[in-house]
PDB file of N, CA and C in Angstrom:
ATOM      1  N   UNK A   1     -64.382 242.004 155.545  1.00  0.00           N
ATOM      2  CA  UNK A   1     -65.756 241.671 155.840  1.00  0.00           C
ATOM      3  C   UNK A   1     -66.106 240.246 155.433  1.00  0.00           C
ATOM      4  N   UNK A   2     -65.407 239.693 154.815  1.00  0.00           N
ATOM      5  CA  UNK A   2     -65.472 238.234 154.289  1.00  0.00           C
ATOM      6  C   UNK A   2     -65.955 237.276 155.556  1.00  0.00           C
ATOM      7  N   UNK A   3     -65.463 237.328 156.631  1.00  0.00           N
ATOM      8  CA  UNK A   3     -66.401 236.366 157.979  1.00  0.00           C
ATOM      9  C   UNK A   3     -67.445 237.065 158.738  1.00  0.00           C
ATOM     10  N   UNK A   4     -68.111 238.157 158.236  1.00  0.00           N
ATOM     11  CA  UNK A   4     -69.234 238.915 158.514  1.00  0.00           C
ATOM     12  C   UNK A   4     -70.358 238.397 157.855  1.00  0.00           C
ATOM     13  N   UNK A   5     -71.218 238.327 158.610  1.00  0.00           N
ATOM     14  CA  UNK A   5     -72.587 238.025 158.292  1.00  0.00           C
ATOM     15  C   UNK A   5     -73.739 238.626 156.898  1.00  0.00           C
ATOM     16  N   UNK A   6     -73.688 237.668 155.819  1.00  0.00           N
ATOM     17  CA  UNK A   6     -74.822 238.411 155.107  1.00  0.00           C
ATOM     18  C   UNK A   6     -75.989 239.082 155.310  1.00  0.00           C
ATOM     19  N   UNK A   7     -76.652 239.481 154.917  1.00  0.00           N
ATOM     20  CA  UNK A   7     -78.076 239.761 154.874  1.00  0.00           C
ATOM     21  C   UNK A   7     -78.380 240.132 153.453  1.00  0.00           C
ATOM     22  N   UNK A   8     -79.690 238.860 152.980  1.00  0.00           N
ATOM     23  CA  UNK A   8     -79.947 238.762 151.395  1.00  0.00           C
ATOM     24  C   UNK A   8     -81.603 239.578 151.397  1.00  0.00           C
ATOM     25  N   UNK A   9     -81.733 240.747 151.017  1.00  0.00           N
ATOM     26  CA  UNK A   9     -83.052 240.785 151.218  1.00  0.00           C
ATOM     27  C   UNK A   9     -83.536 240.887 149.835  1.00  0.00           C
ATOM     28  N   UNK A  10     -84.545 240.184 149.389  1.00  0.00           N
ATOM     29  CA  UNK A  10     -85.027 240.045 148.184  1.00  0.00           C
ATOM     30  C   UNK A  10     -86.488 240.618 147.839  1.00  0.00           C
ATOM     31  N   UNK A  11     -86.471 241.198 147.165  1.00  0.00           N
ATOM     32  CA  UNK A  11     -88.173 242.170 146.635  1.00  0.00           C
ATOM     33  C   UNK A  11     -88.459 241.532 145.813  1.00  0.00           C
ATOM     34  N   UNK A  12     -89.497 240.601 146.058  1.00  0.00           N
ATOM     35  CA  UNK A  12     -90.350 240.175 144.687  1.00  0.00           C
ATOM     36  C   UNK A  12     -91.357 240.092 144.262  1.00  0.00           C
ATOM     37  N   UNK A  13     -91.415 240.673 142.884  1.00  0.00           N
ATOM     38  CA  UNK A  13     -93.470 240.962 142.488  1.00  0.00           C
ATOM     39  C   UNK A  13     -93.637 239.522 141.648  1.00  0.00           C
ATOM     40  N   UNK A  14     -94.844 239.003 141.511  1.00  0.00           N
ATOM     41  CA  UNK A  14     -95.107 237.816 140.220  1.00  0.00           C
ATOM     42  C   UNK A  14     -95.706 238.724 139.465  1.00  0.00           C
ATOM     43  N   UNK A  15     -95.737 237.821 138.251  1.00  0.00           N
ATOM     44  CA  UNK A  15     -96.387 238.412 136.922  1.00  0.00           C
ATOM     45  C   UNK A  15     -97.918 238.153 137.429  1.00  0.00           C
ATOM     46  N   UNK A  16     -98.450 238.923 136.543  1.00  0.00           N
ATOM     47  CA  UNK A  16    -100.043 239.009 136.720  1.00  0.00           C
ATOM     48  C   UNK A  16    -100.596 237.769 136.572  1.00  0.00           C
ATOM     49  N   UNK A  17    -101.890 237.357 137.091  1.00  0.00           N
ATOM     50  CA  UNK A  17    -102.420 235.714 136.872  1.00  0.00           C
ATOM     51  C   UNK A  17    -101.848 235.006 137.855  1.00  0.00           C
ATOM     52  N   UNK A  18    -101.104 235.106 138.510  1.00  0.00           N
ATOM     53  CA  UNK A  18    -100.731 234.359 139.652  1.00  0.00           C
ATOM     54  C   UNK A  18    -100.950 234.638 140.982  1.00  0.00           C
ATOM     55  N   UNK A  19    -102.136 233.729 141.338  1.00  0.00           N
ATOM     56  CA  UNK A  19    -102.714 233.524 142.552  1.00  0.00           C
ATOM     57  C   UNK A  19    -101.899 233.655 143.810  1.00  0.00           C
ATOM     58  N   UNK A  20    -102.674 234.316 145.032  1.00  0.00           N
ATOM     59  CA  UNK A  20    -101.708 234.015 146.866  1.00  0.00           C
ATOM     60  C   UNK A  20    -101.172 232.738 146.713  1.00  0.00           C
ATOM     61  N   UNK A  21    -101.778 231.860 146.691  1.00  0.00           N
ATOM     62  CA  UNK A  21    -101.558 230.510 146.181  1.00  0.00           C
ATOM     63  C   UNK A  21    -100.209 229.852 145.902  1.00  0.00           C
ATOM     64  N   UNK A  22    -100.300 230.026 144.755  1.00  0.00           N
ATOM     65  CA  UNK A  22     -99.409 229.712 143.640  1.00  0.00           C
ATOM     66  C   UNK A  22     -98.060 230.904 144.069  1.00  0.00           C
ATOM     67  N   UNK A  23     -98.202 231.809 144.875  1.00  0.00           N
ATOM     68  CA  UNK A  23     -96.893 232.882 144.625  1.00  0.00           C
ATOM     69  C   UNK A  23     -96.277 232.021 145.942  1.00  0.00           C
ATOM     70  N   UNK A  24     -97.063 231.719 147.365  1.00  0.00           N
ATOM     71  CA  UNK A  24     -96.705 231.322 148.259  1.00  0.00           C
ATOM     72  C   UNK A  24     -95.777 229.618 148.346  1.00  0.00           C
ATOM     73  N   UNK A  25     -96.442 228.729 147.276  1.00  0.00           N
ATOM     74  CA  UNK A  25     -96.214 227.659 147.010  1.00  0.00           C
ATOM     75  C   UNK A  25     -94.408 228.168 146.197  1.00  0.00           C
ATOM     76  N   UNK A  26     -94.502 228.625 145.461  1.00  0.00           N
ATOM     77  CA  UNK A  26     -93.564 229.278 144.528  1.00  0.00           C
ATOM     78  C   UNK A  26     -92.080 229.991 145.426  1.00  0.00           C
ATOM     79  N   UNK A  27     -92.791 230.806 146.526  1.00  0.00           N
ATOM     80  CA  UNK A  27     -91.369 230.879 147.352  1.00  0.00           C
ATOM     81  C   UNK A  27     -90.947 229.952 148.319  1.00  0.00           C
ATOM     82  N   UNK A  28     -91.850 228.706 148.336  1.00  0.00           N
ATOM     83  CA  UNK A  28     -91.406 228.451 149.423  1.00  0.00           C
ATOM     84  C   UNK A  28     -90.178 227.077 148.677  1.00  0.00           C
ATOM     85  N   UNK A  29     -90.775 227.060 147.344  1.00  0.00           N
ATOM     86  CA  UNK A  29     -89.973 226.133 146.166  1.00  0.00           C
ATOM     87  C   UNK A  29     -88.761 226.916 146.373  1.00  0.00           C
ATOM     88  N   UNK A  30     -88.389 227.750 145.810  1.00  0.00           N
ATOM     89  CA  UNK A  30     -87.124 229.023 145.279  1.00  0.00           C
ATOM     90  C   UNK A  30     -86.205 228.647 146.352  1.00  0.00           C
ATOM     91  N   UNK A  31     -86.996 228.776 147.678  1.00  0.00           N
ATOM     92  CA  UNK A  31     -85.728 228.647 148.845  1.00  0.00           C
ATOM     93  C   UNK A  31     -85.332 227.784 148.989  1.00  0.00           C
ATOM     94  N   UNK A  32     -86.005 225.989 149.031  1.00  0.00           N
ATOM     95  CA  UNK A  32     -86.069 224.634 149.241  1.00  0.00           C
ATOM     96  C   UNK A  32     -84.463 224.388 149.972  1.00  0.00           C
ATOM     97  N   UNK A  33     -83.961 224.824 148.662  1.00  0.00           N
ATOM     98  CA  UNK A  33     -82.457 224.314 149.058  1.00  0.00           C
ATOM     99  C   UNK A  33     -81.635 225.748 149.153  1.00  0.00           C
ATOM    100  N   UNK A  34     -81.835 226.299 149.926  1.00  0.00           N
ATOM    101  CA  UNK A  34     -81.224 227.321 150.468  1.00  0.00           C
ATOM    102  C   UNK A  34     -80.504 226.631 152.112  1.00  0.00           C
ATOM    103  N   UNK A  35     -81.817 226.412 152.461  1.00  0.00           N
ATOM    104  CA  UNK A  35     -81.239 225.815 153.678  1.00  0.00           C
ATOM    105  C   UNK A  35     -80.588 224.704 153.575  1.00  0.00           C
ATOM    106  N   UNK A  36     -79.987 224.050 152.538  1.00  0.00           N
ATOM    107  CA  UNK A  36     -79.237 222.777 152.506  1.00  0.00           C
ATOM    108  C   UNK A  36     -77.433 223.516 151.979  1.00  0.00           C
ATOM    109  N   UNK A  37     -78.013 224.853 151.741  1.00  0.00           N
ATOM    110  CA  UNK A  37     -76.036 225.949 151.434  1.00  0.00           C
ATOM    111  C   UNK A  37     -75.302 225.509 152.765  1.00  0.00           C
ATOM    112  N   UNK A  38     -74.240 225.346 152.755  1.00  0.00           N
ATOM    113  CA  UNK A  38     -73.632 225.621 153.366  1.00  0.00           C
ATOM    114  C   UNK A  38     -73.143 226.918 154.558  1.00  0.00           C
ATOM    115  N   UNK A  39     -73.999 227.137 155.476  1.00  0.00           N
ATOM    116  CA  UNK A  39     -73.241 228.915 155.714  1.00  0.00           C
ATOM    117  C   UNK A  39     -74.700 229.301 155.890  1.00  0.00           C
ATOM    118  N   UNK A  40     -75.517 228.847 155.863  1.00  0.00           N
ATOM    119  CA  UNK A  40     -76.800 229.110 155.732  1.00  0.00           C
ATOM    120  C   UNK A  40     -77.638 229.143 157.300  1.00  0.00           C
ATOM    121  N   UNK A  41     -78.530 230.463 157.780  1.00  0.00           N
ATOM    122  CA  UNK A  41     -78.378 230.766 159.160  1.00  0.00           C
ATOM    123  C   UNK A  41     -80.107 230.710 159.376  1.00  0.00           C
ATOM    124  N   UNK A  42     -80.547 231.485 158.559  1.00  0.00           N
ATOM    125  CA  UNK A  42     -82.119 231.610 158.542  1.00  0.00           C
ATOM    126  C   UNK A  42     -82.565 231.974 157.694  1.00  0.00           C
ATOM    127  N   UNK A  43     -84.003 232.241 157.102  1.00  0.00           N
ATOM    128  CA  UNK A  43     -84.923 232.445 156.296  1.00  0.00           C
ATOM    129  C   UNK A  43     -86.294 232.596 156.332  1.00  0.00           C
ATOM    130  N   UNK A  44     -86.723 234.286 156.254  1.00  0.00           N
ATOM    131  CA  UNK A  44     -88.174 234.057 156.702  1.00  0.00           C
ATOM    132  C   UNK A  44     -88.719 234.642 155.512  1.00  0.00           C
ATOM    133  N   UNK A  45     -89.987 234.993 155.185  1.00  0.00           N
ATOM    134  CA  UNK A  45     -90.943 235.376 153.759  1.00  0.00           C
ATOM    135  C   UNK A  45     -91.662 236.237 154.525  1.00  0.00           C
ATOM    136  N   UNK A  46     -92.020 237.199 153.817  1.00  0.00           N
ATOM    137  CA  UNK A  46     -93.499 238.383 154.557  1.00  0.00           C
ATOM    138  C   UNK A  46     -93.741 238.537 152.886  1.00  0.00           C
ATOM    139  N   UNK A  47     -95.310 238.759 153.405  1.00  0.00           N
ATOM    140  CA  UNK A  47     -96.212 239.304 151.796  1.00  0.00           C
ATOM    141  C   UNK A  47     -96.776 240.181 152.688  1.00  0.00           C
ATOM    142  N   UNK A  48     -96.413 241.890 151.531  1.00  0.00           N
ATOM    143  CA  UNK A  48     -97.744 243.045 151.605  1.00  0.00           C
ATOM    144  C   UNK A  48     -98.860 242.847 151.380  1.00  0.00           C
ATOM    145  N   UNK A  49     -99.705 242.836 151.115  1.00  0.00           N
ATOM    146  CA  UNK A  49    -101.256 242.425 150.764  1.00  0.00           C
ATOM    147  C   UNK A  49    -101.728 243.863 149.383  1.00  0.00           C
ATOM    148  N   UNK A  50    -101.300 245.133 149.996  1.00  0.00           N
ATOM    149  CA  UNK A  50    -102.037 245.829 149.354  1.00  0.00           C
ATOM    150  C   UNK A  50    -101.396 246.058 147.620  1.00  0.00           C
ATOM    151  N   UNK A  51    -100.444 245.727 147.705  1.00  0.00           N
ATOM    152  CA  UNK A  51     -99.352 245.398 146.150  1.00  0.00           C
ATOM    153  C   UNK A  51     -98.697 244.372 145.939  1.00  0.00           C
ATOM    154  N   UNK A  52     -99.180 243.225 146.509  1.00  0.00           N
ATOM    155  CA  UNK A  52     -99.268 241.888 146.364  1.00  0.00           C
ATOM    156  C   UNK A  52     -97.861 241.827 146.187  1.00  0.00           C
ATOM    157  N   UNK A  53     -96.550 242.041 147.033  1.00  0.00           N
ATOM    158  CA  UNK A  53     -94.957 242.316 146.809  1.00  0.00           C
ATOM    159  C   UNK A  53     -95.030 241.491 148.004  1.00  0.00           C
ATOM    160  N   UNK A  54     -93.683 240.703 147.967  1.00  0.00           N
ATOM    161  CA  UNK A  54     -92.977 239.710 149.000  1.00  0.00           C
ATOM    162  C   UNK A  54     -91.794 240.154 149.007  1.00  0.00           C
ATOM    163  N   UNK A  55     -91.249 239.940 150.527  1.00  0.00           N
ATOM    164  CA  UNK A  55     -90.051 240.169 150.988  1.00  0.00           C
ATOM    165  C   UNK A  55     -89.573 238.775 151.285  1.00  0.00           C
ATOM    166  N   UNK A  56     -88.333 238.266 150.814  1.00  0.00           N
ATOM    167  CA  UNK A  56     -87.783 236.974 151.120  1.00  0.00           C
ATOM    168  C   UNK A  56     -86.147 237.332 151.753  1.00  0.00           C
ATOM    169  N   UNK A  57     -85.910 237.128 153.319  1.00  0.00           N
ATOM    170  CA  UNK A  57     -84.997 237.616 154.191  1.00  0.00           C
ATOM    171  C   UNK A  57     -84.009 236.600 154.319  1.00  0.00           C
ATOM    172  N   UNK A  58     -82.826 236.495 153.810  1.00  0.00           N
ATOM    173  CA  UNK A  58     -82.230 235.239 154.341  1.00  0.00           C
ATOM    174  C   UNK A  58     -80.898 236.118 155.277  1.00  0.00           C
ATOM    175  N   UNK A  59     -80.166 235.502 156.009  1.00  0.00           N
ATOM    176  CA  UNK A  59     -79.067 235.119 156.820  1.00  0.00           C
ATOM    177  C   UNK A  59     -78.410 234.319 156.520  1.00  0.00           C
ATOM    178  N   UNK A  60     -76.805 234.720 156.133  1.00  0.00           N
ATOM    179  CA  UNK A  60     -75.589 233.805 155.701  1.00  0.00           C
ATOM    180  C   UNK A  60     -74.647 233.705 156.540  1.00  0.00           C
ATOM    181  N   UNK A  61     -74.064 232.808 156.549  1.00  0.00           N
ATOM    182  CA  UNK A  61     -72.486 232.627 157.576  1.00  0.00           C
ATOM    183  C   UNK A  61     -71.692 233.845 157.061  1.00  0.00           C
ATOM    184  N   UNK A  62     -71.607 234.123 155.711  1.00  0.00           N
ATOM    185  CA  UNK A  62     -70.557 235.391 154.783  1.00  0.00           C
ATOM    186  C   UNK A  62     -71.428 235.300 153.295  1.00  0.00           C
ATOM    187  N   UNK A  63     -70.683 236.424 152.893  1.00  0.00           N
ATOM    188  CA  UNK A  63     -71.014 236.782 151.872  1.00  0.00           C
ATOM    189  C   UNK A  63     -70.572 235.230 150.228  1.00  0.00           C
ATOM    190  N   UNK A  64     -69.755 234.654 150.578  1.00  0.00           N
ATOM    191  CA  UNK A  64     -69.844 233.662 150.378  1.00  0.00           C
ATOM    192  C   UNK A  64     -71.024 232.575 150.309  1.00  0.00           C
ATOM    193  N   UNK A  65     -71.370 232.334 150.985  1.00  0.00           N
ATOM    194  CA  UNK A  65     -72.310 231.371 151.503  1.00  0.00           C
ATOM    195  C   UNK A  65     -73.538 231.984 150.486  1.00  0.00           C
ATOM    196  N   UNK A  66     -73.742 233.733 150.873  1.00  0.00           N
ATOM    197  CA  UNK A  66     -74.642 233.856 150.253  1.00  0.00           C
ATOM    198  C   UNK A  66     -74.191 233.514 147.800  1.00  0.00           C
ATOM    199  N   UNK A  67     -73.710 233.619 147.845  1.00  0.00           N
ATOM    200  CA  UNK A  67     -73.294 233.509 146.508  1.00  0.00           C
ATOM    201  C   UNK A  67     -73.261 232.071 145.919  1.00  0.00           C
ATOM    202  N   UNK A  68     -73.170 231.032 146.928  1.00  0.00           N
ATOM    203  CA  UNK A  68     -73.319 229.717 146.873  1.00  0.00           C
ATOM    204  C   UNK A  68     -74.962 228.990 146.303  1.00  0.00           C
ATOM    205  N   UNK A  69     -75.230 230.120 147.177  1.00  0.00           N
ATOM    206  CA  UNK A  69     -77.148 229.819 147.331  1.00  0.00           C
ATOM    207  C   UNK A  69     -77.253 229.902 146.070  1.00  0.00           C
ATOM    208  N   UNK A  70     -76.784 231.111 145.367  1.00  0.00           N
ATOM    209  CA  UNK A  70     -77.262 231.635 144.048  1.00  0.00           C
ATOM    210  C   UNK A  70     -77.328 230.030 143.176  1.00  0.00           C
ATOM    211  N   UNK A  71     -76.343 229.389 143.146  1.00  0.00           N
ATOM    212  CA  UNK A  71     -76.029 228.131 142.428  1.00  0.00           C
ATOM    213  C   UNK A  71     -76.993 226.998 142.776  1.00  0.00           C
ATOM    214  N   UNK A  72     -77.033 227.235 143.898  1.00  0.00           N
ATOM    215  CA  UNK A  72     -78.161 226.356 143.926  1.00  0.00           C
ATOM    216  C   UNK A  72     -79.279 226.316 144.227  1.00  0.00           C
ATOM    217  N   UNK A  73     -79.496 227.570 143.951  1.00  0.00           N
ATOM    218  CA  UNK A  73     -81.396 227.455 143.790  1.00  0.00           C
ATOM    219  C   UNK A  73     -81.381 227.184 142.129  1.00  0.00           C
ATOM    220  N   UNK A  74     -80.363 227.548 141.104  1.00  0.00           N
ATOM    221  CA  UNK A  74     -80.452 227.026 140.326  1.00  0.00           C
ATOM    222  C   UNK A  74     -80.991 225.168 139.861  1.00  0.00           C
ATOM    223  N   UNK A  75     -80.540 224.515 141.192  1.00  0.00           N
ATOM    224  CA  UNK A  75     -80.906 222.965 140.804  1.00  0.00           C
ATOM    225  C   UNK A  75     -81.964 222.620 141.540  1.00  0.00           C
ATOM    226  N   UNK A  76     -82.645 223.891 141.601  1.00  0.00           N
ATOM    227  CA  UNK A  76     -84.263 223.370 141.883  1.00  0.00           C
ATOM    228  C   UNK A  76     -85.114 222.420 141.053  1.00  0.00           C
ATOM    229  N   UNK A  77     -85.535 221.179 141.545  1.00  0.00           N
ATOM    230  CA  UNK A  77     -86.242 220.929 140.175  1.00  0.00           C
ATOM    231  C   UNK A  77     -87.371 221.971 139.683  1.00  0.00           C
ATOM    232  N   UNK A  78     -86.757 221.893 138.543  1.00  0.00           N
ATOM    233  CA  UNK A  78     -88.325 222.783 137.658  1.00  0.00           C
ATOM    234  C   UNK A  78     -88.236 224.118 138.118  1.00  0.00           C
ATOM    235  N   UNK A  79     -87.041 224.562 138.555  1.00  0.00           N
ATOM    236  CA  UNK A  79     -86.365 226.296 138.454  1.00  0.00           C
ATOM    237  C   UNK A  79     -86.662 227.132 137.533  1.00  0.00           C
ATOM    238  N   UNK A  80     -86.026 226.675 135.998  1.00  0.00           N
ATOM    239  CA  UNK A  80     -87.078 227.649 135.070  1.00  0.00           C
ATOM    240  C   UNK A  80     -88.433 228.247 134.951  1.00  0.00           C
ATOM    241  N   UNK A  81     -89.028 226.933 135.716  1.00  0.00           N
ATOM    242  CA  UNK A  81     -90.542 227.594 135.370  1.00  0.00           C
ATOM    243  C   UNK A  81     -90.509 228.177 136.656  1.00  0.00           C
ATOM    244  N   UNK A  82     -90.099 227.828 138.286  1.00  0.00           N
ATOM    245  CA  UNK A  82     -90.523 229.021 138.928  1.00  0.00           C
ATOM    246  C   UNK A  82     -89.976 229.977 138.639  1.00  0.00           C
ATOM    247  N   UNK A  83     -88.718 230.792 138.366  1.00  0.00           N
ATOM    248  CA  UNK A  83     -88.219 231.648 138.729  1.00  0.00           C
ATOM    249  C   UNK A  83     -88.925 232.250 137.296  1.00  0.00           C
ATOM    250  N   UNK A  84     -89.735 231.625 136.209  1.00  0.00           N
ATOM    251  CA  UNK A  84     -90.675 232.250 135.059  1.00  0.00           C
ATOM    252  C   UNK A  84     -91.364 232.708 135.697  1.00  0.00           C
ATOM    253  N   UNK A  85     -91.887 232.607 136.961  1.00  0.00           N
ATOM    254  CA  UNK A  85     -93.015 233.448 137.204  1.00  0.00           C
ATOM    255  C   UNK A  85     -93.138 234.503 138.026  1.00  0.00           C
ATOM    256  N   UNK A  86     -91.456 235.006 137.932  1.00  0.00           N
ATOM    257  CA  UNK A  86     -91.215 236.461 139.253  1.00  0.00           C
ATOM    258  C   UNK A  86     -91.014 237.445 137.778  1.00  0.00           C
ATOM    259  N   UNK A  87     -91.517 238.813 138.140  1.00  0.00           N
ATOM    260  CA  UNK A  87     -91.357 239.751 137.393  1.00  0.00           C
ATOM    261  C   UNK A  87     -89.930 240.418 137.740  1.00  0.00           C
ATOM    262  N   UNK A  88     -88.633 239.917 137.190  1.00  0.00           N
ATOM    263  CA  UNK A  88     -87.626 240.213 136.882  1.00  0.00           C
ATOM    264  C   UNK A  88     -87.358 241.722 137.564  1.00  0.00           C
ATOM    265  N   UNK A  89     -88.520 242.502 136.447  1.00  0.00           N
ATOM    266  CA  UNK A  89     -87.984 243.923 136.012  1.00  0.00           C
ATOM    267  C   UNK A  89     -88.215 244.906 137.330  1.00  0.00           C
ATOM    268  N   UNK A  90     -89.550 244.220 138.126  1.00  0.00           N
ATOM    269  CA  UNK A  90     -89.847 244.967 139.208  1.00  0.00           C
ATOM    270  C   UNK A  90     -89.149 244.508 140.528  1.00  0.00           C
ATOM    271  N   UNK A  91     -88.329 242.882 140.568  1.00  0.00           N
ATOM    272  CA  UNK A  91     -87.757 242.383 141.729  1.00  0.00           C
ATOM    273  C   UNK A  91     -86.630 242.906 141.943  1.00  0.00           C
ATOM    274  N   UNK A  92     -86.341 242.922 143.135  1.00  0.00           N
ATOM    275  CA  UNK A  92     -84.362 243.712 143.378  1.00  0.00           C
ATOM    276  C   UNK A  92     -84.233 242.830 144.362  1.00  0.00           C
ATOM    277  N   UNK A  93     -82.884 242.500 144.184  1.00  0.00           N
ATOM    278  CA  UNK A  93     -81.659 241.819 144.940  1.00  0.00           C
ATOM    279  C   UNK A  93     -80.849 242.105 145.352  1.00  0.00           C
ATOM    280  N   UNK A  94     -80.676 242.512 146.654  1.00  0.00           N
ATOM    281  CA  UNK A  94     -79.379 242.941 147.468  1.00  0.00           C
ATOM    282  C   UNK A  94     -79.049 242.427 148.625  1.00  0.00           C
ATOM    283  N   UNK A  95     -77.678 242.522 148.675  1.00  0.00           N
ATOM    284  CA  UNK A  95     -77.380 242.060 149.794  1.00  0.00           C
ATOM    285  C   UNK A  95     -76.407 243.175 150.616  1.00  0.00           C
ATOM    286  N   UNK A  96     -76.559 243.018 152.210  1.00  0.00           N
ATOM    287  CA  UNK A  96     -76.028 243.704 153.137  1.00  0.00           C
ATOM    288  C   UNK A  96     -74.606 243.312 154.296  1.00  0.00           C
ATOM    289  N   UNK A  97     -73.996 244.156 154.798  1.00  0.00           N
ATOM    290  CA  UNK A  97     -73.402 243.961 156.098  1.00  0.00           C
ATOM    291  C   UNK A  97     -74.158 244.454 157.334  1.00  0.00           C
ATOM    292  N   UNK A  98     -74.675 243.935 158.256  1.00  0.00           N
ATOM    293  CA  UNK A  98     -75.448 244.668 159.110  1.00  0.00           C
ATOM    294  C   UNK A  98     -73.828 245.688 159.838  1.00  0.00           C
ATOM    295  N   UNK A  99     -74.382 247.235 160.124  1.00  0.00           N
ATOM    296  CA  UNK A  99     -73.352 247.932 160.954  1.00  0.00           C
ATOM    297  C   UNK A  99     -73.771 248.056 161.472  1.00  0.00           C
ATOM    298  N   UNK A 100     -74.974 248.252 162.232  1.00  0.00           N
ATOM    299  CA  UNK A 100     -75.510 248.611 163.358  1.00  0.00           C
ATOM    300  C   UNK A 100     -76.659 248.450 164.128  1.00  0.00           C
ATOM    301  N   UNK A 101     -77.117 247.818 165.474  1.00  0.00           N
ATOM    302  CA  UNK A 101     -78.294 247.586 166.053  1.00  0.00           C
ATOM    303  C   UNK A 101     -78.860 248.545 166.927  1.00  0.00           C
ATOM    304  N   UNK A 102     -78.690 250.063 166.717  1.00  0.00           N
ATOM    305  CA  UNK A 102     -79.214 251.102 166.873  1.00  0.00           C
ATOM    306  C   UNK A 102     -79.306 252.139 165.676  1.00  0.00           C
TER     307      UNK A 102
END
């Protein structure tokens, strides 16, 4: 599966006190350099409204590519403080092989 296509789908809540605002400004930081990975295909964001939870969707060349990203959203400037303001405990990170379009 190594030249199969990722799929990164990411669940993320912020900590309390943080404005539409500030959460929207905040993912759109996190990804910045996602699209500068290598292997890197697409990326879209949706927010629920009624539990204030975001979905952040990316598309990789491979599972590779996606693991690359990981590194470098690390050299975001000023990474610590965004990624301070996702609630860890309630966000999940996974990634997929798509098998099927039915």
């Amino acid at each position: 599966m190594a030249n199969k296509q990722a799929h990164e789908i990411i669940v993320v809540y912020f900590k309390d006190g943080i404005d539409y605002k500030e959460q929207l400004e905040t993912m759109k930081q996190i990804g910045i350099n996602s699209s500068k990975t290598e292997g890197f295909v697409s990326r879209e964001i949706f927010h629920c409204e009624p539990d204030n939870r975001w979905v952040d969707y990316f598309i990789w060349r491979d599972m590779a590519a996606a693991d690359e990203s990981i590194e470098n959203s690390k050299k975001i400037p000023g990474a610590a403080e965004l990624f301070a303001k996702i609630d860890q405990e309630k966000s999940v990170w996974s990634r997929y092989y798509k098998v099927s379009d039915k």
